[in-house]
N, C-alpha and C. Protein backbone atom coordinates (compact mmCIF):
# COMPACT_ATOMS: atom_id res chain seq x y z
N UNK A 1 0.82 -1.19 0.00
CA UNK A 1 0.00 0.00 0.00
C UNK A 1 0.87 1.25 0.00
N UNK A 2 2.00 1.37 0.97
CA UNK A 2 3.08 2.38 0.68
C UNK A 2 3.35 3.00 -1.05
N UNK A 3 3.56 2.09 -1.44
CA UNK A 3 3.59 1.87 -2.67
C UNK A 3 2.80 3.29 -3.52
N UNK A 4 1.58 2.89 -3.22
CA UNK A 4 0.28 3.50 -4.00
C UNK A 4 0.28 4.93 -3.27
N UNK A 5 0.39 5.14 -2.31
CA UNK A 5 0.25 6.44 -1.67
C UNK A 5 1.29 7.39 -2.40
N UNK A 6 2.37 6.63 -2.02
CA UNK A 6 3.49 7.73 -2.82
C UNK A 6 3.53 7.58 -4.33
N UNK A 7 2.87 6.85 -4.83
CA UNK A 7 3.10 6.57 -7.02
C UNK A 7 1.75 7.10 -7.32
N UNK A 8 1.07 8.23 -7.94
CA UNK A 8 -0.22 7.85 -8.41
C UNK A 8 0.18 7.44 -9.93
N UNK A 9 1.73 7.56 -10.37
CA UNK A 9 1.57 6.51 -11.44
C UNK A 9 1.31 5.11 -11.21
N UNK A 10 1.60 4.91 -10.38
CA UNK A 10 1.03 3.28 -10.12
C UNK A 10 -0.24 3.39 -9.80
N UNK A 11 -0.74 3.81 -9.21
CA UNK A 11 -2.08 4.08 -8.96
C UNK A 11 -3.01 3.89 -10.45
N UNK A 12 -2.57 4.62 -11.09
CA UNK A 12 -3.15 4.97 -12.14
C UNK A 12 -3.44 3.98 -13.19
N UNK A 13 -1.83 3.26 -13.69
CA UNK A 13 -1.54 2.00 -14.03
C UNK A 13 -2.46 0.98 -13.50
N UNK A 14 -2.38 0.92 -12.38
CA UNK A 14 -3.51 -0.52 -12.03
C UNK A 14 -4.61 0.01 -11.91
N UNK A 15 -5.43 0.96 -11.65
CA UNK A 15 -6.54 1.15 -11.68
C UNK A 15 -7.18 1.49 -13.54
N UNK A 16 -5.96 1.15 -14.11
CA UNK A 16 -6.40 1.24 -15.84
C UNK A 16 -6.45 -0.47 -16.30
N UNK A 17 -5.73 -0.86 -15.42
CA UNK A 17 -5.48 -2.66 -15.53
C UNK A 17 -7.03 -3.09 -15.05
N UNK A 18 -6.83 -2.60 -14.17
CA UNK A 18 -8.97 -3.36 -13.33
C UNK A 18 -9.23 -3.10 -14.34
N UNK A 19 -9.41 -1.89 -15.09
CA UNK A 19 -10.89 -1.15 -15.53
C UNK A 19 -10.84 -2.26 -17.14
N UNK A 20 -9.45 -2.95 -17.71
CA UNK A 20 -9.42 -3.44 -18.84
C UNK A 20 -10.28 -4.46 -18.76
N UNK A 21 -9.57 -5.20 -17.86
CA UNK A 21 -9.63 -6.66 -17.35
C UNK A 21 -11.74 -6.63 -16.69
N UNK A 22 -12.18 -5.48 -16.31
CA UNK A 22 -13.57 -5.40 -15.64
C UNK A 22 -14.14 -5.67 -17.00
N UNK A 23 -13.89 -4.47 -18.27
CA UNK A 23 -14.29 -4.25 -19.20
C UNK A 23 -14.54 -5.21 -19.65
N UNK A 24 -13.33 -5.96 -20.24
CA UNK A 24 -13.43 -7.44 -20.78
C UNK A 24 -14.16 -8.67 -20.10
N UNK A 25 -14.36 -8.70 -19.17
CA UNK A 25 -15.24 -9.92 -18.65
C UNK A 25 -16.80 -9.40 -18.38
N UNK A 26 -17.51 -8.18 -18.41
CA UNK A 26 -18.55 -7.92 -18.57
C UNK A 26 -18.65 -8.04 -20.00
N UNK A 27 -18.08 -7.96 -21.17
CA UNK A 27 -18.52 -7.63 -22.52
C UNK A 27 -18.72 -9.49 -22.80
N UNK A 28 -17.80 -10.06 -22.26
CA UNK A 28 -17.65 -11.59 -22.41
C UNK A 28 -19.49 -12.29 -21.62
N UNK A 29 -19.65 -11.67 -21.16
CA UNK A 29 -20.18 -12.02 -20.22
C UNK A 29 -21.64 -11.35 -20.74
N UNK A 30 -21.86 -10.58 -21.51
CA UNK A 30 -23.06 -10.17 -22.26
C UNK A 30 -23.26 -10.83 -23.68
N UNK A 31 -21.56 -11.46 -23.83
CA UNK A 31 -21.96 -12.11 -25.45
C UNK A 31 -22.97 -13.17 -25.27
N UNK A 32 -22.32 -13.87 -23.92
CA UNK A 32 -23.34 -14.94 -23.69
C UNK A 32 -24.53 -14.68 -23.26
N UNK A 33 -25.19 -13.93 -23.55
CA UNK A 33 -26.03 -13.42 -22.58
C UNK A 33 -26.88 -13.59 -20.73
N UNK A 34 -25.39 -13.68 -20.54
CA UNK A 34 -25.96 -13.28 -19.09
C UNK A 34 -26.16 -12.21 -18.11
N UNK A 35 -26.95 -12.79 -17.42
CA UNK A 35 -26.92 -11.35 -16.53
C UNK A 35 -25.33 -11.14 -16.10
N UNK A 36 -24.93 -9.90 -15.58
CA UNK A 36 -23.72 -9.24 -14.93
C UNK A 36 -24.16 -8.93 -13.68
N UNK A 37 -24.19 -9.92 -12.71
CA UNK A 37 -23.71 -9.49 -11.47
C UNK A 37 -22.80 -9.06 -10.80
N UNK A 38 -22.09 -7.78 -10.49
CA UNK A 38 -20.91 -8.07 -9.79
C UNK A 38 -20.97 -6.80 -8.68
N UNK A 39 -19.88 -7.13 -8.03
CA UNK A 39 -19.32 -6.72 -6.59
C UNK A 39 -18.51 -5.29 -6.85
N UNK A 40 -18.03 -4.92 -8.41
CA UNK A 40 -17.41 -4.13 -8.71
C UNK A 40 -17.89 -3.92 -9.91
N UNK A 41 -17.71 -2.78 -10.41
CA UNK A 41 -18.05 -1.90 -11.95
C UNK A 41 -16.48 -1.51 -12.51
N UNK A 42 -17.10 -1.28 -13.50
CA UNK A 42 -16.17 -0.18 -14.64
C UNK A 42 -15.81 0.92 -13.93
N UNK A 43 -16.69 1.87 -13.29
CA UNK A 43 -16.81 3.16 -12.47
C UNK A 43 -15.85 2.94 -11.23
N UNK A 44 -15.58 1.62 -10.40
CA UNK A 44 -14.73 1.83 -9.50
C UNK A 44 -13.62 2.13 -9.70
N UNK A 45 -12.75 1.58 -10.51
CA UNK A 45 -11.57 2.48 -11.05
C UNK A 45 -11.22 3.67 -11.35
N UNK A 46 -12.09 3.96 -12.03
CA UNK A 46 -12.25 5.32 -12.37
C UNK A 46 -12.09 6.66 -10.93
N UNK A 47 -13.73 5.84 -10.34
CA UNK A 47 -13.38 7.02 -9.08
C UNK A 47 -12.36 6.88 -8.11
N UNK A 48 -11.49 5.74 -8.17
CA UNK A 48 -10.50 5.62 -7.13
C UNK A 48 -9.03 6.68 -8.12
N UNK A 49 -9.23 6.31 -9.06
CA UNK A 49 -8.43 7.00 -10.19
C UNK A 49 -8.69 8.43 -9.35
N UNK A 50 -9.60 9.24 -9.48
CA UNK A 50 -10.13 10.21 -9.48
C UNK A 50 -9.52 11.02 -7.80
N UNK A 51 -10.11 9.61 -7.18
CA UNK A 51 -9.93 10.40 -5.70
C UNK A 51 -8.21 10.12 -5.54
N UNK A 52 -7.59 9.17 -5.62
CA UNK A 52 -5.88 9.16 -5.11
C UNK A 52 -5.40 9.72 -5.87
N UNK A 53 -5.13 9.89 -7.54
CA UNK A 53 -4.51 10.77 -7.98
C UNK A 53 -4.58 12.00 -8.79
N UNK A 54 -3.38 12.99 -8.61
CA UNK A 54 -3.35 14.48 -9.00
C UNK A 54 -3.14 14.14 -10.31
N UNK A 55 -2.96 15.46 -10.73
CA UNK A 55 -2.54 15.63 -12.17
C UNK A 55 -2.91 15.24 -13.24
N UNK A 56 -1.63 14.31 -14.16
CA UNK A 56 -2.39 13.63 -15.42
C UNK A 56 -3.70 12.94 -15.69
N UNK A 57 -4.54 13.25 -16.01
CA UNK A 57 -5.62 12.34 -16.51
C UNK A 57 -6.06 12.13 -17.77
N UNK A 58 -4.73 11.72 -18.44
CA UNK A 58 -4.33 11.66 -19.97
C UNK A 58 -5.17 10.26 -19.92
N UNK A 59 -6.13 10.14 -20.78
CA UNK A 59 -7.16 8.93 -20.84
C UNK A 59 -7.93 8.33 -20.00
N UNK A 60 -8.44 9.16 -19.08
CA UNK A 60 -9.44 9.14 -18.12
C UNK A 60 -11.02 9.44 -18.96
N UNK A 61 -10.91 10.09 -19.94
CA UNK A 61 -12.11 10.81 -20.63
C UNK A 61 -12.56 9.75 -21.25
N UNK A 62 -11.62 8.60 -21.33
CA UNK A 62 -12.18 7.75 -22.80
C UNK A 62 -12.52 6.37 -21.97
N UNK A 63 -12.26 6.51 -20.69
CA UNK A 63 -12.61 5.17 -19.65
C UNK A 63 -14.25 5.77 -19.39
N UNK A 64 -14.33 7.09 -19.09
CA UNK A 64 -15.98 7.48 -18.51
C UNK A 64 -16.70 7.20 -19.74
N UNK A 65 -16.31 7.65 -20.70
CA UNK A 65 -17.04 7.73 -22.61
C UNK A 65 -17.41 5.69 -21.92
N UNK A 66 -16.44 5.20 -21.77
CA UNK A 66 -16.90 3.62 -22.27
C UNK A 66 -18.00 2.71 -21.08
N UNK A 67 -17.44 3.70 -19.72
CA UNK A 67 -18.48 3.51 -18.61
C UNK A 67 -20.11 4.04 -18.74
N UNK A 68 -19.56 5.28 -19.52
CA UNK A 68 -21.24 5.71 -19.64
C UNK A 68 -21.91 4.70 -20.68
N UNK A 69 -21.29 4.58 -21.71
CA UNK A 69 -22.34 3.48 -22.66
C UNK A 69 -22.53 2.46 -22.21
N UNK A 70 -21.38 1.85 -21.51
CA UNK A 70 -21.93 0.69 -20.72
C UNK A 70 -23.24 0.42 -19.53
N UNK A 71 -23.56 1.30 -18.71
CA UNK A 71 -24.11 1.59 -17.76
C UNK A 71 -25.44 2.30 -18.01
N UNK A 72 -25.72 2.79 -19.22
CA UNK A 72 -26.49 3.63 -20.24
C UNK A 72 -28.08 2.83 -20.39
N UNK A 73 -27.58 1.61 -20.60
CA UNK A 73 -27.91 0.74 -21.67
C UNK A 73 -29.35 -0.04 -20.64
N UNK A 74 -30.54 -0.03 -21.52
CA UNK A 74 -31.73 -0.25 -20.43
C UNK A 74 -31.20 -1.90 -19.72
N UNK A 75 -31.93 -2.11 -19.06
CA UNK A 75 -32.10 -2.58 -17.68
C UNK A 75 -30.50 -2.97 -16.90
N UNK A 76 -29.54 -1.64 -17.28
CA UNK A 76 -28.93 -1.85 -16.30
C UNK A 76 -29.33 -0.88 -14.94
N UNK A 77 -28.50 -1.66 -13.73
CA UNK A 77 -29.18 -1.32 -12.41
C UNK A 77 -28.51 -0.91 -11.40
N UNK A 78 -27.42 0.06 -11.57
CA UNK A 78 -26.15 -0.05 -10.24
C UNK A 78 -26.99 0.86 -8.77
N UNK A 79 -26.36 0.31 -8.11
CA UNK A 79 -26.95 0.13 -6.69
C UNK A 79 -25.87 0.60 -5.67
N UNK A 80 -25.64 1.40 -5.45
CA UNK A 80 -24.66 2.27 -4.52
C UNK A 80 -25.18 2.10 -3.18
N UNK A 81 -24.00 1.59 -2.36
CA UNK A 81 -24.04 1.45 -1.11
C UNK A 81 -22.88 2.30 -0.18
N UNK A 82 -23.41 3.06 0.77
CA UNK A 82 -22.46 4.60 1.25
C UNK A 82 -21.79 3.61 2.74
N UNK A 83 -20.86 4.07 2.79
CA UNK A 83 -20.04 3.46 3.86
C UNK A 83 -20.62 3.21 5.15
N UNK A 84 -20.43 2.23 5.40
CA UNK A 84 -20.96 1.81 6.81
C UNK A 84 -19.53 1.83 7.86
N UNK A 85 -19.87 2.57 9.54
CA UNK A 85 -18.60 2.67 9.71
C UNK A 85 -18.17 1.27 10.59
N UNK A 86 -19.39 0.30 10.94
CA UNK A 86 -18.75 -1.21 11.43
C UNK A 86 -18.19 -1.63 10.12
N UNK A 87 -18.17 -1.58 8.91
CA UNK A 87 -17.53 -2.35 8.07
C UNK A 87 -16.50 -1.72 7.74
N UNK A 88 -16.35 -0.72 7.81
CA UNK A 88 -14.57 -0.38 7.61
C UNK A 88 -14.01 -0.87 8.38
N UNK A 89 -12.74 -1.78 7.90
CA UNK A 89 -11.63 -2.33 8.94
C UNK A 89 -9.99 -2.13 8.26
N UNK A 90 -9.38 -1.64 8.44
CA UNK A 90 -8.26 -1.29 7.67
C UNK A 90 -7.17 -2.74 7.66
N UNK A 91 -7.50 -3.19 6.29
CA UNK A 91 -6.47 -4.53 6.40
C UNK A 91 -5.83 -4.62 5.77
N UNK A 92 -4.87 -3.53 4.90
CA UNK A 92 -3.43 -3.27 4.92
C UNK A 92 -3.56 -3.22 3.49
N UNK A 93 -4.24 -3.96 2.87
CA UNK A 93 -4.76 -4.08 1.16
C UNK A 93 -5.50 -3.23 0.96
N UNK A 94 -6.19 -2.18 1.28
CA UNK A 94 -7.11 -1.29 0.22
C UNK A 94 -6.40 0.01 0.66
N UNK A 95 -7.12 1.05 -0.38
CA UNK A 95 -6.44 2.41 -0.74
C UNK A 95 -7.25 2.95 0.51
N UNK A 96 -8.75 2.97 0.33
CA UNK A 96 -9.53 3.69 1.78
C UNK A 96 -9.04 3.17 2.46
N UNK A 97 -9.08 3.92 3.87
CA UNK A 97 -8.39 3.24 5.07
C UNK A 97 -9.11 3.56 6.25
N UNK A 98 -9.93 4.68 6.25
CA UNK A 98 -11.22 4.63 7.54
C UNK A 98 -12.44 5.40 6.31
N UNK A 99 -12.59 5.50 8.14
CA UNK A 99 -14.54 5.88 7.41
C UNK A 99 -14.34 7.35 6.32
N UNK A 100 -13.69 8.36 7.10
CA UNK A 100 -13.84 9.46 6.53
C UNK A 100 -12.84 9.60 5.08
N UNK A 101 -12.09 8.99 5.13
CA UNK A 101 -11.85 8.63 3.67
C UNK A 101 -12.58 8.04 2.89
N UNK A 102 -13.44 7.16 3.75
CA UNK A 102 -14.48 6.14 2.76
C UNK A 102 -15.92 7.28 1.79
N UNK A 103 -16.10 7.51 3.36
CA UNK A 103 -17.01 9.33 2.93
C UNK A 103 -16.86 10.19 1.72
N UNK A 104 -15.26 10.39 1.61
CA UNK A 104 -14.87 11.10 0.80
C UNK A 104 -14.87 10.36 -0.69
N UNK A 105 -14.60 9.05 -0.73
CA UNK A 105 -14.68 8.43 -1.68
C UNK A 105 -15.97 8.06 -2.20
N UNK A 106 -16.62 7.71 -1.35
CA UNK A 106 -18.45 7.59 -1.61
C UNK A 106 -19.04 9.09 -2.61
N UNK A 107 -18.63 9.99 -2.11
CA UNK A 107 -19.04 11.31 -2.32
C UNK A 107 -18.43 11.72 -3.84
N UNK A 108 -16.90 11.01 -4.08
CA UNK A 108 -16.24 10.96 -5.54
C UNK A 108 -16.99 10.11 -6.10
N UNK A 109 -17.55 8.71 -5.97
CA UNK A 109 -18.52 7.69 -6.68
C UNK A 109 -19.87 8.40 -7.12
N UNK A 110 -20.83 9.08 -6.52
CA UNK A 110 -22.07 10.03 -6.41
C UNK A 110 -21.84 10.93 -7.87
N UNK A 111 -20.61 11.79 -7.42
CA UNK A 111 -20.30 13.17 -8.48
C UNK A 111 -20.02 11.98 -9.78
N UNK A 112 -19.42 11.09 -9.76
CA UNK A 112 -18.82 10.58 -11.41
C UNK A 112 -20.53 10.27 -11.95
N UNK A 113 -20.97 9.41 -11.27
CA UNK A 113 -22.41 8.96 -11.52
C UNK A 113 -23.31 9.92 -12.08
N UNK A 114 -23.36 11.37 -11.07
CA UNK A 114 -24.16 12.22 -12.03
C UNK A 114 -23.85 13.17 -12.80
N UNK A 115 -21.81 13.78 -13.16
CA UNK A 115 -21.48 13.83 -14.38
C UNK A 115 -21.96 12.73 -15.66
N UNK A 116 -22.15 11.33 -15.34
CA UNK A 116 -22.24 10.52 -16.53
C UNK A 116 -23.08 9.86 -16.71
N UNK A 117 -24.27 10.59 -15.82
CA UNK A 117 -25.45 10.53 -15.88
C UNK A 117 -26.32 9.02 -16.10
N UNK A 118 -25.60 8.38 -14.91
CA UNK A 118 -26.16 7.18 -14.94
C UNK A 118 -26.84 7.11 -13.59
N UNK A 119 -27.88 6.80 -14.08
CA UNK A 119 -28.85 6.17 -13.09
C UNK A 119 -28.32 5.16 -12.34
N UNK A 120 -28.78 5.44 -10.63
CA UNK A 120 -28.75 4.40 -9.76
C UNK A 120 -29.22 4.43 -8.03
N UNK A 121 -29.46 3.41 -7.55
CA UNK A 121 -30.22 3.49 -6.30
C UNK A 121 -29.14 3.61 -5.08
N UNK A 122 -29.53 3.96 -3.76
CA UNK A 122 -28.57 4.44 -2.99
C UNK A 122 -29.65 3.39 -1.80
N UNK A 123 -28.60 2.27 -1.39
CA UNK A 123 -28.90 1.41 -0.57
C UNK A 123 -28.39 1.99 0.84
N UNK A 124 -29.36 2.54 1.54
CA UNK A 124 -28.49 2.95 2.86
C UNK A 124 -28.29 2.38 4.28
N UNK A 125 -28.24 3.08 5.38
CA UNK A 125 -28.07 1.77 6.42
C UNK A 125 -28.96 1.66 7.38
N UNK A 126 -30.16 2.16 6.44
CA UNK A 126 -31.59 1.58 7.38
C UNK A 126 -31.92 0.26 6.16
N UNK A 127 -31.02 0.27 5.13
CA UNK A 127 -31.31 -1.02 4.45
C UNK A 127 -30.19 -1.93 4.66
N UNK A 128 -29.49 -2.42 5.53
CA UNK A 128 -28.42 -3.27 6.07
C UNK A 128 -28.77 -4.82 5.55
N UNK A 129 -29.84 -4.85 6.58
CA UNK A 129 -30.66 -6.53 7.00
C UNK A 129 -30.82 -6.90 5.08
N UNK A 130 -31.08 -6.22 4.17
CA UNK A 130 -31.60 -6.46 3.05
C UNK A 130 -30.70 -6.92 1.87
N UNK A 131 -29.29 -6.11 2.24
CA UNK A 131 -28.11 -6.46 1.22
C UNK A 131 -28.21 -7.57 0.76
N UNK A 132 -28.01 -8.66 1.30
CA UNK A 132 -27.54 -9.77 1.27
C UNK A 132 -28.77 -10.61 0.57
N UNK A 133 -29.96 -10.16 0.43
CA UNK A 133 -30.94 -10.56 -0.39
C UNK A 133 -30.76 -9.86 -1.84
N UNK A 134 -30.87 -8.04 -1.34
CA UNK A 134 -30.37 -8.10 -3.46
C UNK A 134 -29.31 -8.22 -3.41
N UNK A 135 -28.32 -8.84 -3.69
CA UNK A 135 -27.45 -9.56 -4.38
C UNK A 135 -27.49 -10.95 -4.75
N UNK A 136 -28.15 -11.38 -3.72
CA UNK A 136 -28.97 -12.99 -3.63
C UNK A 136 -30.08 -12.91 -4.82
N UNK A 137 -30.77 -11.90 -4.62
CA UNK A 137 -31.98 -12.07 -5.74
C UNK A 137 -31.59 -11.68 -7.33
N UNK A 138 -30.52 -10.59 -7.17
CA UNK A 138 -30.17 -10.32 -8.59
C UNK A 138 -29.52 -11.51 -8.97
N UNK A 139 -28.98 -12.32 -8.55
CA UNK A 139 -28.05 -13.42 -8.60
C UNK A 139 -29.23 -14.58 -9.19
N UNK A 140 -30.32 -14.22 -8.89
CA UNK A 140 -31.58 -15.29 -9.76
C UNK A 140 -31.79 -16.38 -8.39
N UNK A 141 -30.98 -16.32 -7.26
CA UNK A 141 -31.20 -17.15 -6.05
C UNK A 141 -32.65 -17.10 -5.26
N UNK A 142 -33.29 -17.82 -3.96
CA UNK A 142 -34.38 -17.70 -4.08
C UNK A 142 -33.91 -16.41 -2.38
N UNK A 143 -34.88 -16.15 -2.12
CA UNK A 143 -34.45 -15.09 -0.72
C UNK A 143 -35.39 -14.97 -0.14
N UNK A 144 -35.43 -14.92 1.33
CA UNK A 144 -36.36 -14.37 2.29
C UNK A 144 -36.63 -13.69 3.07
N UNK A 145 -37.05 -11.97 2.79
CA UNK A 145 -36.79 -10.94 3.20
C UNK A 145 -37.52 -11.16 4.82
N UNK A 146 -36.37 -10.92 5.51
CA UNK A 146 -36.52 -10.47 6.97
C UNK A 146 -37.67 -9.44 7.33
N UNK A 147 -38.79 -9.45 8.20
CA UNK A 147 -39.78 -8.49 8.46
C UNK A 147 -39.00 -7.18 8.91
N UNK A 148 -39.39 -6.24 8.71
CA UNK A 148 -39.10 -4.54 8.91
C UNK A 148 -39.10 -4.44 10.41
């Protein structure tokens, strides 16, 4: 992690590596036509791009151009979930490292979304108990929502 704090060329570099490697297994993954469930987007790179590093953003324009068409496109459904502060735990592998960085990064995810004008729902933490069903249910699994 040292690493990343002090390089946002590295930063930059691997967060262009996710975004290839994301790219390519959602497009793979629509030839066949399946649904795309996942845990991560196109857009996370981007806004981590966004929030750790200064300066160059020599081909940043042409990652949002390919996020927006992707994300554009009817019945997709992204589902934003804002930091919870029992689930932040700092375990030596991620760039956020507490809550109020997480905040700050949540708040960079929000702004990219409605520069690129993609629609999406904001799961918050009076919806906790429920997570674990949509992802279960988008997943085509069967689920049994807990009473309110």
């Amino acid at each position: 992690r040292d690493v990343f704090n002090e390089n946002s060329k590295a930063i930059r570099d691997l967060q262009r590596s996710i975004f290839d490697e994301q790219l390519r297994q959602e497009n793979a993954e629509r030839e066949c036509s399946l649904k795309v469930v996942s845990d991560r987007s196109l857009l996370d790179p981007i806004a981590y791009e966004l929030h750790h590093c200064q300066g160059n953003r020599e081909g940043l324009q042409a990652c949002k151009d390919i996020a927006r068409r992707q994300y554009s496109e009817p019945g997709v459904c992204v589902i934003l979930f804002p930091p919870v502060r029992e689930f932040i735990e700092d375990d030596g592998t991620r760039l956020v490292m507490n809550f109020e960085e997480s905040e700050n990064f949540y708040e960079v995810y929000v702004s990219l979304l409605a520069e690129l004008e993609i629609p999406y729902t904001v799961m918050g933490c009076q919806d906790l108990d429920r997570r674990a069903n949509v992802v279960l249910g988008a997943c085509g699994w069967n689920t049994h929502d807990q009473p309110a």
